[in-house]
Protein backbone atom coordinates (compact mmCIF):
# COMPACT_ATOMS: atom_id res chain seq x y z
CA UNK A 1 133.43 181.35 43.23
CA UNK A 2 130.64 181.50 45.71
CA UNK A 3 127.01 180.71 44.04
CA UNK A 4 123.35 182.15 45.30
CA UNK A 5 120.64 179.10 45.22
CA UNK A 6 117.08 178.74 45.87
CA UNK A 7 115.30 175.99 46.83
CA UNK A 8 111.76 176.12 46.81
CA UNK A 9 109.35 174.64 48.93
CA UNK A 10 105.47 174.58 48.01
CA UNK A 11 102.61 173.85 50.32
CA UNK A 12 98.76 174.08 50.04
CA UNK A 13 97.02 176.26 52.62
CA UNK A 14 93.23 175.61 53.91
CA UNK A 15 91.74 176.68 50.64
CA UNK A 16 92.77 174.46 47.79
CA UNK A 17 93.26 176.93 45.43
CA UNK A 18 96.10 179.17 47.51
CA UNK A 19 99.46 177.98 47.58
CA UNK A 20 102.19 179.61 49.23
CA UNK A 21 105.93 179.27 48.44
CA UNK A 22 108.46 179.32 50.81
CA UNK A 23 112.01 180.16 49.48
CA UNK A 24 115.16 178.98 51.22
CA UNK A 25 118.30 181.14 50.28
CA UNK A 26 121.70 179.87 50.99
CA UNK A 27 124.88 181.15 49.42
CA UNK A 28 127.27 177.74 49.85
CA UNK A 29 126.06 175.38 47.58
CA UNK A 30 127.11 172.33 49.22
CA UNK A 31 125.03 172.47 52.01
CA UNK A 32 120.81 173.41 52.17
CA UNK A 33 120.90 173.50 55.70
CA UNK A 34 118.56 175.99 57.99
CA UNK A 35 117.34 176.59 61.09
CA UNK A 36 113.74 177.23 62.59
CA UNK A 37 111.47 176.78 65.33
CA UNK A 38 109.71 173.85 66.17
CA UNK A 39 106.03 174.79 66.28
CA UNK A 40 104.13 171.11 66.50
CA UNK A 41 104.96 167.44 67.16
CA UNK A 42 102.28 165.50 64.94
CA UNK A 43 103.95 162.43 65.76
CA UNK A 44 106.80 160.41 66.80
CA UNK A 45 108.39 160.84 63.28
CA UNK A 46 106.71 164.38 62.10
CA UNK A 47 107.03 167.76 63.27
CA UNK A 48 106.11 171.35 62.26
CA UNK A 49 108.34 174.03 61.72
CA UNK A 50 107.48 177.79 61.52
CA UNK A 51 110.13 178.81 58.30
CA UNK A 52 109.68 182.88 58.06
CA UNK A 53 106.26 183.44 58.07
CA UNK A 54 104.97 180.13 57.04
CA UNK A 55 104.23 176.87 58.77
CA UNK A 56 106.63 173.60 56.76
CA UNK A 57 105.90 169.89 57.85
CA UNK A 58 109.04 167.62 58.11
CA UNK A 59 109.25 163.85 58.13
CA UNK A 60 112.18 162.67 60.32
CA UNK A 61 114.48 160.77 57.22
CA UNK A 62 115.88 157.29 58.19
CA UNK A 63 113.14 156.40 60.63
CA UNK A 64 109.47 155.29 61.45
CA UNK A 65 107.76 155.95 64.28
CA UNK A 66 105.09 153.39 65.81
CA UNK A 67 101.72 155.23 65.01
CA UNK A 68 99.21 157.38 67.03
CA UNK A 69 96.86 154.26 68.27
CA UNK A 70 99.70 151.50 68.74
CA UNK A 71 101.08 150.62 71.50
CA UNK A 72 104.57 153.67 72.09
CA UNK A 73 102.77 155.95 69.53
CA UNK A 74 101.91 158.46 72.43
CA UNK A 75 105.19 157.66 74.24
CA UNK A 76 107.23 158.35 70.61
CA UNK A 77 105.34 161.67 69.98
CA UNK A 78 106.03 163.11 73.45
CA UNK A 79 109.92 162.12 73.19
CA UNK A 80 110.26 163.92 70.40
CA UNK A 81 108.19 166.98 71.95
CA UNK A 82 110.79 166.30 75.02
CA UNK A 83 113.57 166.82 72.74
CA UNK A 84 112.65 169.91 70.27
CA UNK A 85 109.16 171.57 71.06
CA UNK A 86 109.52 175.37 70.68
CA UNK A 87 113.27 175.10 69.81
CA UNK A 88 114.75 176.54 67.32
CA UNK A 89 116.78 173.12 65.38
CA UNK A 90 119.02 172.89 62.54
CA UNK A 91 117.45 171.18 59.64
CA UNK A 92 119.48 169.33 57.07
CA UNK A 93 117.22 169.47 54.66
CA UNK A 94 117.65 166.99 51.28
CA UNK A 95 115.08 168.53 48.67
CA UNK A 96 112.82 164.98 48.69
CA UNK A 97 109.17 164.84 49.60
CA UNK A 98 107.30 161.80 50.72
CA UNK A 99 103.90 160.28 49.39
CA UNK A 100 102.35 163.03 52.03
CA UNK A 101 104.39 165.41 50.76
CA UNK A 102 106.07 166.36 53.61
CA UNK A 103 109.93 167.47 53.46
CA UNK A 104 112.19 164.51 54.57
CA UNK A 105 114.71 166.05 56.48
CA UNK A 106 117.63 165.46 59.48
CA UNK A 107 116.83 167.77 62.72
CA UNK A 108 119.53 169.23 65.38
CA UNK A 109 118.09 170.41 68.25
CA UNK A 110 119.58 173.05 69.88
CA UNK A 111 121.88 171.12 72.24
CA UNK A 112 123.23 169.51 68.58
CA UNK A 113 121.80 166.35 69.18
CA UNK A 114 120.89 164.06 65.96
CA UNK A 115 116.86 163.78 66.65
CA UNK A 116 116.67 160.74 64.15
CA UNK A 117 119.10 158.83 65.85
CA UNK A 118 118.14 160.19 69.14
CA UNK A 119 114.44 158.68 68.85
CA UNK A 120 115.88 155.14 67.45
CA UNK A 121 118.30 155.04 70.60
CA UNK A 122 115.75 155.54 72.63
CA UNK A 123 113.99 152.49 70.94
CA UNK A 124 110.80 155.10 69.58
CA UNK A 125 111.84 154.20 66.32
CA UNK A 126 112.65 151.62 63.33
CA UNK A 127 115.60 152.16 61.42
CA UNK A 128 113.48 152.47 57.53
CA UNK A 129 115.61 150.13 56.18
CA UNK A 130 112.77 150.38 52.80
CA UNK A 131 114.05 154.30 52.16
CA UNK A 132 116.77 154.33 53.80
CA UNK A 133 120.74 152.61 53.15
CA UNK A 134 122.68 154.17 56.19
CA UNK A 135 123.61 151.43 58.37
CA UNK A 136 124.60 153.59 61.42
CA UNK A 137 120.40 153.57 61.88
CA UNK A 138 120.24 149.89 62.01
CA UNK A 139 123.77 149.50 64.53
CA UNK A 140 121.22 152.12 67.10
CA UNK A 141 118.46 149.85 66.26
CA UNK A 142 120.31 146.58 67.20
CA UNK A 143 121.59 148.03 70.02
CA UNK A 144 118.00 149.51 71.50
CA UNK A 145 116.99 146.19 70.28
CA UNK A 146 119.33 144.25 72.77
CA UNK A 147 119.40 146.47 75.38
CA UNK A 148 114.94 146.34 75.13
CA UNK A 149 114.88 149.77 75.12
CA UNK A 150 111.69 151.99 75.13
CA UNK A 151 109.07 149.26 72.37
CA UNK A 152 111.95 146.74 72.36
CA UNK A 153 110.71 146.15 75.80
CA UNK A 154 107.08 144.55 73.95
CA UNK A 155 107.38 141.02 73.72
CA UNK A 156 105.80 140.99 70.02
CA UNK A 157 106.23 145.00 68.31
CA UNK A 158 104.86 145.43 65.28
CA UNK A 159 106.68 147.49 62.89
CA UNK A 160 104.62 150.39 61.42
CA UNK A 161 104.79 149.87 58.00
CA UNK A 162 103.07 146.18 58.87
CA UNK A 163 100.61 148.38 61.56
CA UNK A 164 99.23 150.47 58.52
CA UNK A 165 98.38 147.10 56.07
């Protein structure tokens, strides 16, 4: 028996008092899965997509980027650019928000490459061991640790979540 679903995604605009809705239709109902373009990198963990007509802001689940003004903040946001800006990239997309409410979400880019793991790999990222349980985060982790990969190469990094305090 196949199933129509919505899932509904709401954002502010400028003006406080206008909010648009975006609507994501999907007729399986195991899987919320889309694809759209890659409009902005914000940062090393955050991107923009353009969904239809409207502008969505995803958080990259599993991961934490260093941030804008410490030390591979610059370097994280332009390897993510590297790997997605202006593609279109499948978004596996899990309904939750986070405190910014941005939508927490897994990104393919085009070439099918897991973006989340991609930017821990590449040692741009902590596994976010605080939100998230799947352990094949923290094996890429280890291993970008041990090979001092991209800010495993600092002698001293400073996870983000201790940056912001």
């Amino acid at each position: 028996m196949n199933f129509c679903f919505s899932i509904i995604l709401f954002f502010s605009s400028c003006e406080p008092s206008v909010q648009k809705e975006l609507v994501i239709q999907n007729e399986n109902t195991e899987s919320t899965d889309f694809t759209a373009k890659v409009i902005r990198i914000v940062d090393g963990d955050t991107l923009e997509i353009m969904y239809g007509e409207l502008p969505v802001m995803i958080r990259l689940e599993h991961i934490d980027c260093p941030e804008k003004k410490q030390p591979f903040g610059t370097k994280a946001k332009q390897t993510l650019s590297d790997l997605c800006f202006g593609q279109n990239v499948e978004i596996k997309f899990s309904g939750d928000k986070d405190r910014n409410g941005r939508y927490i979400c897994v990104i393919f880019n085009e070439k099918g490459i897991n973006l989340n793991k991609e930017m821990i790999r590449l040692g741009m990222a902590w596994h976010f061991k605080k939100y998230s349980k799947d352990n094949s985060y923290a094996e890429l982790e280890n291993e970008a640790r041990k090979n001092k990969v991209g800010l495993w190469q600092d002698t001293n990094p400073v996870a983000p979540w201790d940056w912001r305090k």
